[in-house]
PDB file of N, CA and C in Angstrom:
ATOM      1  N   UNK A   1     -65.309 -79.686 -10.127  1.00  0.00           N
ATOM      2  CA  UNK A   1     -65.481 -80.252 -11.455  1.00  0.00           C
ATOM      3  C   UNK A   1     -66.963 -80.401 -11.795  1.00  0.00           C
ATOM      4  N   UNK A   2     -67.809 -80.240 -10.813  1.00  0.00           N
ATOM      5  CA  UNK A   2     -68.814 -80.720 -11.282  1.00  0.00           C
ATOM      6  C   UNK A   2     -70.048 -79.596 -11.203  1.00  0.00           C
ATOM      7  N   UNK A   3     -69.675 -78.421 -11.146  1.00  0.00           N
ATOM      8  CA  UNK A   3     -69.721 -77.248 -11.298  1.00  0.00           C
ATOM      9  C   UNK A   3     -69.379 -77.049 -12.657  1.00  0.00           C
ATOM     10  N   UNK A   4     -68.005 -77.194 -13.028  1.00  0.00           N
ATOM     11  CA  UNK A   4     -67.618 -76.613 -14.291  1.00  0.00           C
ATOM     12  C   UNK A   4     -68.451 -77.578 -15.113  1.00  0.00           C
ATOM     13  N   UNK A   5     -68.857 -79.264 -14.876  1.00  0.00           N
ATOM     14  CA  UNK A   5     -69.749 -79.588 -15.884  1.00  0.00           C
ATOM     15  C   UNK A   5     -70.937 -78.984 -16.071  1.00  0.00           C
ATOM     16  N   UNK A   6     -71.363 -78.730 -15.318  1.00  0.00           N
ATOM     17  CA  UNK A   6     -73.175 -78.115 -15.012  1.00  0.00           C
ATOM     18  C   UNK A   6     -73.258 -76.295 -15.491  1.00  0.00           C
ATOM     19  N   UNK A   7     -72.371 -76.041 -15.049  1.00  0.00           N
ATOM     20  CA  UNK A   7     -71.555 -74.652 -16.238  1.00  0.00           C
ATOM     21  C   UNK A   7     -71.383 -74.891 -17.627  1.00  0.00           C
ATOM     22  N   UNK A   8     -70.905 -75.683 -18.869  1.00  0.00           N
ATOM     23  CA  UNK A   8     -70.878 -75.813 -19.697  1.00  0.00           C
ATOM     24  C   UNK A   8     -71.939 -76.300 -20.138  1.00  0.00           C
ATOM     25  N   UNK A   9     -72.699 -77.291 -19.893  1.00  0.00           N
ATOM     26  CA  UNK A   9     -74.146 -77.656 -19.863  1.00  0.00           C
ATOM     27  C   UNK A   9     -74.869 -76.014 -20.434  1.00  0.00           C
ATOM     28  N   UNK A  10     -74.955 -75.720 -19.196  1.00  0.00           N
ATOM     29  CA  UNK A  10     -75.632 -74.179 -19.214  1.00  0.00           C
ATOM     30  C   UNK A  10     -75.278 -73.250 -20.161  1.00  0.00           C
ATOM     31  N   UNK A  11     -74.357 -73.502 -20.960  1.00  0.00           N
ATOM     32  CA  UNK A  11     -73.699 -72.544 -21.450  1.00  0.00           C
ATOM     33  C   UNK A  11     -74.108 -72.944 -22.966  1.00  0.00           C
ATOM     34  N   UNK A  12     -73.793 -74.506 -23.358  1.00  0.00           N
ATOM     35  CA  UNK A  12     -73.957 -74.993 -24.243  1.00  0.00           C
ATOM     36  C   UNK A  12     -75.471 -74.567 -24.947  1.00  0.00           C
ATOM     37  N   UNK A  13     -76.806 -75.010 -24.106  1.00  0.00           N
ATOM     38  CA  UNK A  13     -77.974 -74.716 -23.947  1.00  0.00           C
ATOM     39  C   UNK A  13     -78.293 -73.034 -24.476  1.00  0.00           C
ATOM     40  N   UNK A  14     -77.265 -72.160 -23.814  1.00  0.00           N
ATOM     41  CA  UNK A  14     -77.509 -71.067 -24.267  1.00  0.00           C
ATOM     42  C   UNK A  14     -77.043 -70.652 -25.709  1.00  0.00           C
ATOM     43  N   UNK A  15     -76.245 -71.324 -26.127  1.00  0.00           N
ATOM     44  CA  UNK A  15     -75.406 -71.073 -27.211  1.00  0.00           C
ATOM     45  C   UNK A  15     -76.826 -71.574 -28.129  1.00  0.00           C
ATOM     46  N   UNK A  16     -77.234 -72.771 -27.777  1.00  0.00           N
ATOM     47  CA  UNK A  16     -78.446 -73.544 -28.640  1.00  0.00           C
ATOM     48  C   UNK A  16     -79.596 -72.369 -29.040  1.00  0.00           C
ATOM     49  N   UNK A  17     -79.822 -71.594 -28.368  1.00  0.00           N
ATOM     50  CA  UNK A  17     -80.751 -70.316 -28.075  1.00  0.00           C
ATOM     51  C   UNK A  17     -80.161 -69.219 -28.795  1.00  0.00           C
ATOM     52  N   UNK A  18     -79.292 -69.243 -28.743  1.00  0.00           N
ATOM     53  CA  UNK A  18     -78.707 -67.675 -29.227  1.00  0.00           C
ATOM     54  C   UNK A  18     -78.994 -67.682 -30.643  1.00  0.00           C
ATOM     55  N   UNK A  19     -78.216 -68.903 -30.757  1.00  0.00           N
ATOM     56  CA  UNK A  19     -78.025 -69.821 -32.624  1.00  0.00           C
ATOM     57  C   UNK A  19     -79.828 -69.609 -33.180  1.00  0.00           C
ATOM     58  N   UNK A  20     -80.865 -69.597 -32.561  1.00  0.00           N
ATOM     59  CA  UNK A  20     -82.322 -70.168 -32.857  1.00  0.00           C
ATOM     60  C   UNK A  20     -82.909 -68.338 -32.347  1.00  0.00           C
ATOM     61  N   UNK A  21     -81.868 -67.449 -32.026  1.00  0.00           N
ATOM     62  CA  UNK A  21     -82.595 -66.269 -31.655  1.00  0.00           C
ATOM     63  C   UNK A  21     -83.717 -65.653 -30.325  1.00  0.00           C
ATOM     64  N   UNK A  22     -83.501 -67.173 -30.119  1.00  0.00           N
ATOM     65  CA  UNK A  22     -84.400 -67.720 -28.390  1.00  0.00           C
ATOM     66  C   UNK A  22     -83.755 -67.353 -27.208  1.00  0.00           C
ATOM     67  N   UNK A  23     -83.151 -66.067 -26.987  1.00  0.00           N
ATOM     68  CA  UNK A  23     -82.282 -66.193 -25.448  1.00  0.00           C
ATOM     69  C   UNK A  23     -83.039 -64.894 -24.896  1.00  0.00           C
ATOM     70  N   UNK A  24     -83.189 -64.992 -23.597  1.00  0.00           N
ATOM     71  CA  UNK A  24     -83.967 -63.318 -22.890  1.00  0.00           C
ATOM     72  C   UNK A  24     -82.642 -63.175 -22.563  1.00  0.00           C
ATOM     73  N   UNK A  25     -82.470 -61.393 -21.977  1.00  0.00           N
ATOM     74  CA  UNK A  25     -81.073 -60.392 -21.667  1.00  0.00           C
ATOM     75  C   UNK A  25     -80.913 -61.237 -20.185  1.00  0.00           C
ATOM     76  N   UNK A  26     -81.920 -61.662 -19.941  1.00  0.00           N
ATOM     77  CA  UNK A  26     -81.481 -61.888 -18.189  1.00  0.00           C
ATOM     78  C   UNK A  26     -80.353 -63.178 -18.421  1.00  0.00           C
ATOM     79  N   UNK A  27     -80.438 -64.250 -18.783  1.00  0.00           N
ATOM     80  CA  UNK A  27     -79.716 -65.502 -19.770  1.00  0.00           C
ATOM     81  C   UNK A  27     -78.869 -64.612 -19.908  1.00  0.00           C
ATOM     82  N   UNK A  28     -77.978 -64.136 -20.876  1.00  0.00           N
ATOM     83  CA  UNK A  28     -77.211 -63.336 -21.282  1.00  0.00           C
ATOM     84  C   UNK A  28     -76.516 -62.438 -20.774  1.00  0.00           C
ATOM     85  N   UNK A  29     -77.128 -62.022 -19.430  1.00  0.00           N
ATOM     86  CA  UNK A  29     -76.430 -61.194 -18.753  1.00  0.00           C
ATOM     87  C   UNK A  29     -75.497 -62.469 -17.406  1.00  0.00           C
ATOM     88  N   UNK A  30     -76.493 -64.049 -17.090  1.00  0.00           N
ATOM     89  CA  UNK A  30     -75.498 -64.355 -16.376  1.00  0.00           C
ATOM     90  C   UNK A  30     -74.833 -65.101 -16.682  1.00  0.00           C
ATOM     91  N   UNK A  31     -75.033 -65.521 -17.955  1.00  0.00           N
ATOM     92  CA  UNK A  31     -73.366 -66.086 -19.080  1.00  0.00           C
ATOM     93  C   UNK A  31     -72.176 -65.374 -18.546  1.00  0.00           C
ATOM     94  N   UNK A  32     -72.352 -64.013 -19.147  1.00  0.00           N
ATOM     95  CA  UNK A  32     -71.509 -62.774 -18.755  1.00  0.00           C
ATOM     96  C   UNK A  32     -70.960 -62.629 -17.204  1.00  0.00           C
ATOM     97  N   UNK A  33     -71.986 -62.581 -16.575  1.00  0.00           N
ATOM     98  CA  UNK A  33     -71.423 -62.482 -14.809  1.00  0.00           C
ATOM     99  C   UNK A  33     -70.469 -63.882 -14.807  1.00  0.00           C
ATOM    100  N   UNK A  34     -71.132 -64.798 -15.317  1.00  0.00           N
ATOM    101  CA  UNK A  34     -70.221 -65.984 -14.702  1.00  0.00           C
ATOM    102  C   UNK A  34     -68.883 -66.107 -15.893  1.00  0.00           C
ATOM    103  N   UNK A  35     -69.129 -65.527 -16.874  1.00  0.00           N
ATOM    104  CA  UNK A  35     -67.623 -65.670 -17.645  1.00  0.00           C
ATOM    105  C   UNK A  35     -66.542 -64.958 -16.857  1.00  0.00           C
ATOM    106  N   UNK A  36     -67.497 -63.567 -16.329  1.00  0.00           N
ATOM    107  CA  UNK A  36     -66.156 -62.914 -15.625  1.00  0.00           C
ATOM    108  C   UNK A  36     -65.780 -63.341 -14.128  1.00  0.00           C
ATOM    109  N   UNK A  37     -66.760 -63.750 -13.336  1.00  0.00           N
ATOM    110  CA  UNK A  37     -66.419 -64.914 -12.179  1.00  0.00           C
ATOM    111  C   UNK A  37     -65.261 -65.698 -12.584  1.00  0.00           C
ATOM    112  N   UNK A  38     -65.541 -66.256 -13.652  1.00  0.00           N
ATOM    113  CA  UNK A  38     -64.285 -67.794 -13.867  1.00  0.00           C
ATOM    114  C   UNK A  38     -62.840 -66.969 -14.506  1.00  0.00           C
ATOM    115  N   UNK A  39     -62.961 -65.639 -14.913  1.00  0.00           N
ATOM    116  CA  UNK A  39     -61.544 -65.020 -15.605  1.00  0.00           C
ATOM    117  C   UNK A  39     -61.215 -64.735 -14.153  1.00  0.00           C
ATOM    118  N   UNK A  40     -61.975 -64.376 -13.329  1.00  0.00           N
ATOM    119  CA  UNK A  40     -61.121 -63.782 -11.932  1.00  0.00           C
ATOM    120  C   UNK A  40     -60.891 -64.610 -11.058  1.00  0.00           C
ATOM    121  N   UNK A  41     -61.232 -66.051 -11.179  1.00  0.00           N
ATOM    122  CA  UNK A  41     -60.757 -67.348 -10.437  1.00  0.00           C
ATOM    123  C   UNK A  41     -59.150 -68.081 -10.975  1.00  0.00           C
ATOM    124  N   UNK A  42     -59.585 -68.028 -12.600  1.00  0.00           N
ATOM    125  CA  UNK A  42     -58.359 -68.324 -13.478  1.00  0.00           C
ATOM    126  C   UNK A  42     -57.045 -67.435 -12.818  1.00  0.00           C
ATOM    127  N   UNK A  43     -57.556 -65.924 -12.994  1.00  0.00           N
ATOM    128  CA  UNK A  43     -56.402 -64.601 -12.600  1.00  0.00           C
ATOM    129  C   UNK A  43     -55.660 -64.676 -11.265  1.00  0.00           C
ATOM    130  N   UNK A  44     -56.595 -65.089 -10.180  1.00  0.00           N
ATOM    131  CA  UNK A  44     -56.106 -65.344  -8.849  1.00  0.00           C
ATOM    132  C   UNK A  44     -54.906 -66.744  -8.814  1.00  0.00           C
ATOM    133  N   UNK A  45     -56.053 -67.730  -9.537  1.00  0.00           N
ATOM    134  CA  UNK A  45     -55.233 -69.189  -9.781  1.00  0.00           C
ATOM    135  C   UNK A  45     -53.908 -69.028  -9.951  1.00  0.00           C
ATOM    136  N   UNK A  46     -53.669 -68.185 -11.454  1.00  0.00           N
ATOM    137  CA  UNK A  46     -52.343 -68.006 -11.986  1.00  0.00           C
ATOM    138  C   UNK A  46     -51.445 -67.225 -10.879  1.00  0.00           C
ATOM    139  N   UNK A  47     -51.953 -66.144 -10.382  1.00  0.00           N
ATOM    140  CA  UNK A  47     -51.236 -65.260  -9.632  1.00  0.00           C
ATOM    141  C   UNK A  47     -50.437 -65.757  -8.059  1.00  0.00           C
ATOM    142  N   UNK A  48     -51.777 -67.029  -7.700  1.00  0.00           N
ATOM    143  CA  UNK A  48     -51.249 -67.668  -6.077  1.00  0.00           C
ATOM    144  C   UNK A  48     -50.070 -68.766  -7.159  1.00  0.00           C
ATOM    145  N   UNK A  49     -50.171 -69.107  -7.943  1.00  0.00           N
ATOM    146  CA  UNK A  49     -49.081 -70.022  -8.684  1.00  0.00           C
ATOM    147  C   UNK A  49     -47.727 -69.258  -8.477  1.00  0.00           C
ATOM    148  N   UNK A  50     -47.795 -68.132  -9.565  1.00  0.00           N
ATOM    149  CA  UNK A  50     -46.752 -67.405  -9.771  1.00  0.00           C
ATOM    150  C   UNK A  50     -46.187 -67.015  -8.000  1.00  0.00           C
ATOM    151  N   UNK A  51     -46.764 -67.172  -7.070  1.00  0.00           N
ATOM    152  CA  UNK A  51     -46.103 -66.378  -5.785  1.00  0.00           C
ATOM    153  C   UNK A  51     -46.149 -67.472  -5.406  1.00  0.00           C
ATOM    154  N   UNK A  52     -46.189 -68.801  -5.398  1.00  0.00           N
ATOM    155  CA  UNK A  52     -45.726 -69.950  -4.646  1.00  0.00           C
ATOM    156  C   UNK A  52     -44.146 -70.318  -5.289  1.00  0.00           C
ATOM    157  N   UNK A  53     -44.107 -70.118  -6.368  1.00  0.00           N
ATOM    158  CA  UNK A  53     -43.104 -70.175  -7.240  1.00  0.00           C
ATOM    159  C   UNK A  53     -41.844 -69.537  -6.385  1.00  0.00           C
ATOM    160  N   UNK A  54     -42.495 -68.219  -6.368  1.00  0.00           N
ATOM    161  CA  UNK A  54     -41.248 -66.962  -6.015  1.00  0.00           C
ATOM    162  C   UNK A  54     -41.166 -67.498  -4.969  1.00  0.00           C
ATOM    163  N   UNK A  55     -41.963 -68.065  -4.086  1.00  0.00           N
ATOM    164  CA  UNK A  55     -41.457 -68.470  -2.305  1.00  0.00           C
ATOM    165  C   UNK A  55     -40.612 -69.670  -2.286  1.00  0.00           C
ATOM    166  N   UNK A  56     -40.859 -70.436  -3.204  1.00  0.00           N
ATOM    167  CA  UNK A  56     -40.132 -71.423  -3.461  1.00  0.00           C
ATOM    168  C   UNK A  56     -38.573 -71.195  -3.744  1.00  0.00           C
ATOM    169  N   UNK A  57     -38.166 -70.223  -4.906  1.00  0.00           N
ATOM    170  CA  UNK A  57     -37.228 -69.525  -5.266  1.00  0.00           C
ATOM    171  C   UNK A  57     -36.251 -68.961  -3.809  1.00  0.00           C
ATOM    172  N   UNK A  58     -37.265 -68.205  -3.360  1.00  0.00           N
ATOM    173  CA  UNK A  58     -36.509 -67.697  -2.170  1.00  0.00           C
ATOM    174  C   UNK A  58     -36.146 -68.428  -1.134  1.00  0.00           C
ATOM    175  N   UNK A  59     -36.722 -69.503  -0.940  1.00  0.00           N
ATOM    176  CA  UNK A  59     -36.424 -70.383   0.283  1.00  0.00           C
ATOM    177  C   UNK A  59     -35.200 -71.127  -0.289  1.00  0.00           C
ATOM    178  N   UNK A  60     -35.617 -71.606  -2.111  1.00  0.00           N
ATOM    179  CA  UNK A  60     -34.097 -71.929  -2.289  1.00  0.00           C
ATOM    180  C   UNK A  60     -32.575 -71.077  -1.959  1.00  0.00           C
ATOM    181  N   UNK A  61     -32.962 -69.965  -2.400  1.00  0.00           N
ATOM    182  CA  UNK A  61     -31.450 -69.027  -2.376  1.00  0.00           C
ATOM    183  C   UNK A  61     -31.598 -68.738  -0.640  1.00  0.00           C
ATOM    184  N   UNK A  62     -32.076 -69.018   0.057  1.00  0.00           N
ATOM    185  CA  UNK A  62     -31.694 -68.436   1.478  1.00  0.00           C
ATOM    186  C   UNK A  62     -31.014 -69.672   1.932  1.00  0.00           C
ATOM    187  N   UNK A  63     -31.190 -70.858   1.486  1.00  0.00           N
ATOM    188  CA  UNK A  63     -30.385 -71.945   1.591  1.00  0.00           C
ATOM    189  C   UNK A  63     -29.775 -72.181   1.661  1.00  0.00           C
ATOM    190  N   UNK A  64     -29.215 -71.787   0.496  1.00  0.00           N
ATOM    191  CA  UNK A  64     -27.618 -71.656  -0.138  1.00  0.00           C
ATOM    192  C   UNK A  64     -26.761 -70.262   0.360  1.00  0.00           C
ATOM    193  N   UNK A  65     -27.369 -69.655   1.275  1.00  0.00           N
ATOM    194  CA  UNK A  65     -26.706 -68.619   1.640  1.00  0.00           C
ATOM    195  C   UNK A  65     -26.498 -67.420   0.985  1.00  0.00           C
ATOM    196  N   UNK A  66     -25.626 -66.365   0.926  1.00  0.00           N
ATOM    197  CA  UNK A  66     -25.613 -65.141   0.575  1.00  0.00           C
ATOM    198  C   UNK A  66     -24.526 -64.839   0.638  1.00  0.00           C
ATOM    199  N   UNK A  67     -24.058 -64.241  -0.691  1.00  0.00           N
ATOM    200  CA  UNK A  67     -22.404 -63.568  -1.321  1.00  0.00           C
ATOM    201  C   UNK A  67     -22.525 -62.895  -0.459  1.00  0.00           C
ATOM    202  N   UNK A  68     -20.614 -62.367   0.392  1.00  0.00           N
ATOM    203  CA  UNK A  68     -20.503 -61.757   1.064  1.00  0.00           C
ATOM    204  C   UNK A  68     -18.629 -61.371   0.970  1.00  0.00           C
ATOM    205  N   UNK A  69     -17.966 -60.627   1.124  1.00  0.00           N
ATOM    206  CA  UNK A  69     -16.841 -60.236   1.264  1.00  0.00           C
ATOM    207  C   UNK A  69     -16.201 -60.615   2.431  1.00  0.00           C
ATOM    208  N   UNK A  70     -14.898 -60.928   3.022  1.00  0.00           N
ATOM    209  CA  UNK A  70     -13.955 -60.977   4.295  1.00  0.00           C
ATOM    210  C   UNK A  70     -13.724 -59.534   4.144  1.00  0.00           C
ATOM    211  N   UNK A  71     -12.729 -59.207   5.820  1.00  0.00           N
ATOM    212  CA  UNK A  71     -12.435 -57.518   5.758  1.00  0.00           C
ATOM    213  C   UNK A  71     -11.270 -57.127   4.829  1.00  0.00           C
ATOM    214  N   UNK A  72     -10.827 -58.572   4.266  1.00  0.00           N
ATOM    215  CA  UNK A  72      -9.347 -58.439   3.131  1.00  0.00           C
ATOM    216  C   UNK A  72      -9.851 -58.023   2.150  1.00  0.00           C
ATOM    217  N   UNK A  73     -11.234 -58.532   1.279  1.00  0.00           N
ATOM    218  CA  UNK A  73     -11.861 -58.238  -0.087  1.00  0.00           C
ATOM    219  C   UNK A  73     -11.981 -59.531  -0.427  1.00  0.00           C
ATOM    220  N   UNK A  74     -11.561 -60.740  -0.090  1.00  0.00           N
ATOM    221  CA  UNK A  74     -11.794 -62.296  -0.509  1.00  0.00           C
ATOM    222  C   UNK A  74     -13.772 -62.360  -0.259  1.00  0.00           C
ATOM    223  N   UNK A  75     -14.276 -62.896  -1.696  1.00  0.00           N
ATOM    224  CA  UNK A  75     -15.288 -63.401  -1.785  1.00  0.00           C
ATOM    225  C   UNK A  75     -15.638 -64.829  -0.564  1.00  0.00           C
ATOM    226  N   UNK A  76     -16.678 -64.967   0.005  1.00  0.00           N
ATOM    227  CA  UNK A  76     -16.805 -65.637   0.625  1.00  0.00           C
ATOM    228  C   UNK A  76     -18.520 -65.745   0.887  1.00  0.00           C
ATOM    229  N   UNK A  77     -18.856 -66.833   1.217  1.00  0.00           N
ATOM    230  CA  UNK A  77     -20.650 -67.496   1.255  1.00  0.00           C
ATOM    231  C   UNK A  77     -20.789 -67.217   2.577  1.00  0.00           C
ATOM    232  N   UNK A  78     -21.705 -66.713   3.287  1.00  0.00           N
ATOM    233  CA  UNK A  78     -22.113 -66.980   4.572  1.00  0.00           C
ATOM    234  C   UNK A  78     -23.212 -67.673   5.021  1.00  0.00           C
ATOM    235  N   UNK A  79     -23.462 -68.132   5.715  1.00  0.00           N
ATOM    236  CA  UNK A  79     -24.514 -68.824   6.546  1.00  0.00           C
ATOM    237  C   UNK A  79     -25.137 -69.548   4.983  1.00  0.00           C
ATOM    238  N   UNK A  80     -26.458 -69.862   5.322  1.00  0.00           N
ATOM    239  CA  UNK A  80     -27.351 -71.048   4.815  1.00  0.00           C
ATOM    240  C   UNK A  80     -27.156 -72.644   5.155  1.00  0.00           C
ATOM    241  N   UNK A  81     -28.279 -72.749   6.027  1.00  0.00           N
ATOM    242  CA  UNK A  81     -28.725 -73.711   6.068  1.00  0.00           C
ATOM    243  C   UNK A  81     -29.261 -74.359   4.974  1.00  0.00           C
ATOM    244  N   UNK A  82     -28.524 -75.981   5.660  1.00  0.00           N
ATOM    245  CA  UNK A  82     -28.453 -76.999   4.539  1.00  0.00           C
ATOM    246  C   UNK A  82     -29.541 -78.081   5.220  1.00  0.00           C
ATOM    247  N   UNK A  83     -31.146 -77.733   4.619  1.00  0.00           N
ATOM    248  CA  UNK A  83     -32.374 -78.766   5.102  1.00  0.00           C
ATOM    249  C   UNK A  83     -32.120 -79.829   4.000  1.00  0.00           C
ATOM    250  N   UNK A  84     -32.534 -80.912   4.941  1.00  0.00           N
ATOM    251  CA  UNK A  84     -32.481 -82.150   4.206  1.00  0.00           C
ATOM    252  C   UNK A  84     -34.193 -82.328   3.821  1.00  0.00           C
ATOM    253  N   UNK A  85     -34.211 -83.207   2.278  1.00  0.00           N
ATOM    254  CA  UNK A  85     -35.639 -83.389   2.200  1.00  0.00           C
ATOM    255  C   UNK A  85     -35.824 -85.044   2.243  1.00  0.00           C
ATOM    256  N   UNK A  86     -36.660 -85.209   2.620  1.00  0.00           N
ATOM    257  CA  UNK A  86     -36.937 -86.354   3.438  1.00  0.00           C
ATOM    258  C   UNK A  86     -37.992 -86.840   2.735  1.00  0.00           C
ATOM    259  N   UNK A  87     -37.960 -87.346   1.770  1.00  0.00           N
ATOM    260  CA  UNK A  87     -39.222 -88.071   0.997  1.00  0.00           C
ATOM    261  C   UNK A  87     -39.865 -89.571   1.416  1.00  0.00           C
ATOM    262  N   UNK A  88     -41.143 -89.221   1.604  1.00  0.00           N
ATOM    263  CA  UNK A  88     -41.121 -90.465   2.245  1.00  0.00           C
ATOM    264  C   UNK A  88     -42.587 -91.099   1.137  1.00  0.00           C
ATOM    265  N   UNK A  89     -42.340 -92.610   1.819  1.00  0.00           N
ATOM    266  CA  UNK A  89     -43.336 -93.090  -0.288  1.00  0.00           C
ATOM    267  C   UNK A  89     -44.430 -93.850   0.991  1.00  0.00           C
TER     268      UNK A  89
END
């Protein structure tokens, strides 16, 4: 967090410059490096989200077991373990 303040700071400052025609390319070029630093922190962020999700998902349905047939054709559940969650305060 205190990064991202000292980042907006910096950023703000530059914006003050740009507005007044006052900014050198070097300024400007590491606005840029660091905008795309923070899209590829955001991108990862979202992406380890989205696959904690799916592991989550899957640990649910392995739980609950898996559709399966008898040798008659009767539908029937097999296996899954039933974990208890144990919350503790």
């Amino acid at each position: 967090m205190t990064d991202l303040e000292s980042t907006a700071q910096a950023l703000s400052s530059l914006i003050e410059r740009i507005d007044h025609g006052n900014v050198e390319a070097a300024a400007l070029q590491r606005a840029k490096d660091s905008a795309q630093r923070n899209q590829r922190l955001i991108s990862n962020a979202v992406r380890a989200i989205k696959d904690v999700g799916a592991r989550l998902q899957s640990a649910r349905t392995a739980q609950r077991g898996f559709e399966s047939y008898t040798p008659y054709g009767m539908a029937r559940t097999v296996g899954g373990a039933r974990a208890k969650l144990i919350k503790k305060i």
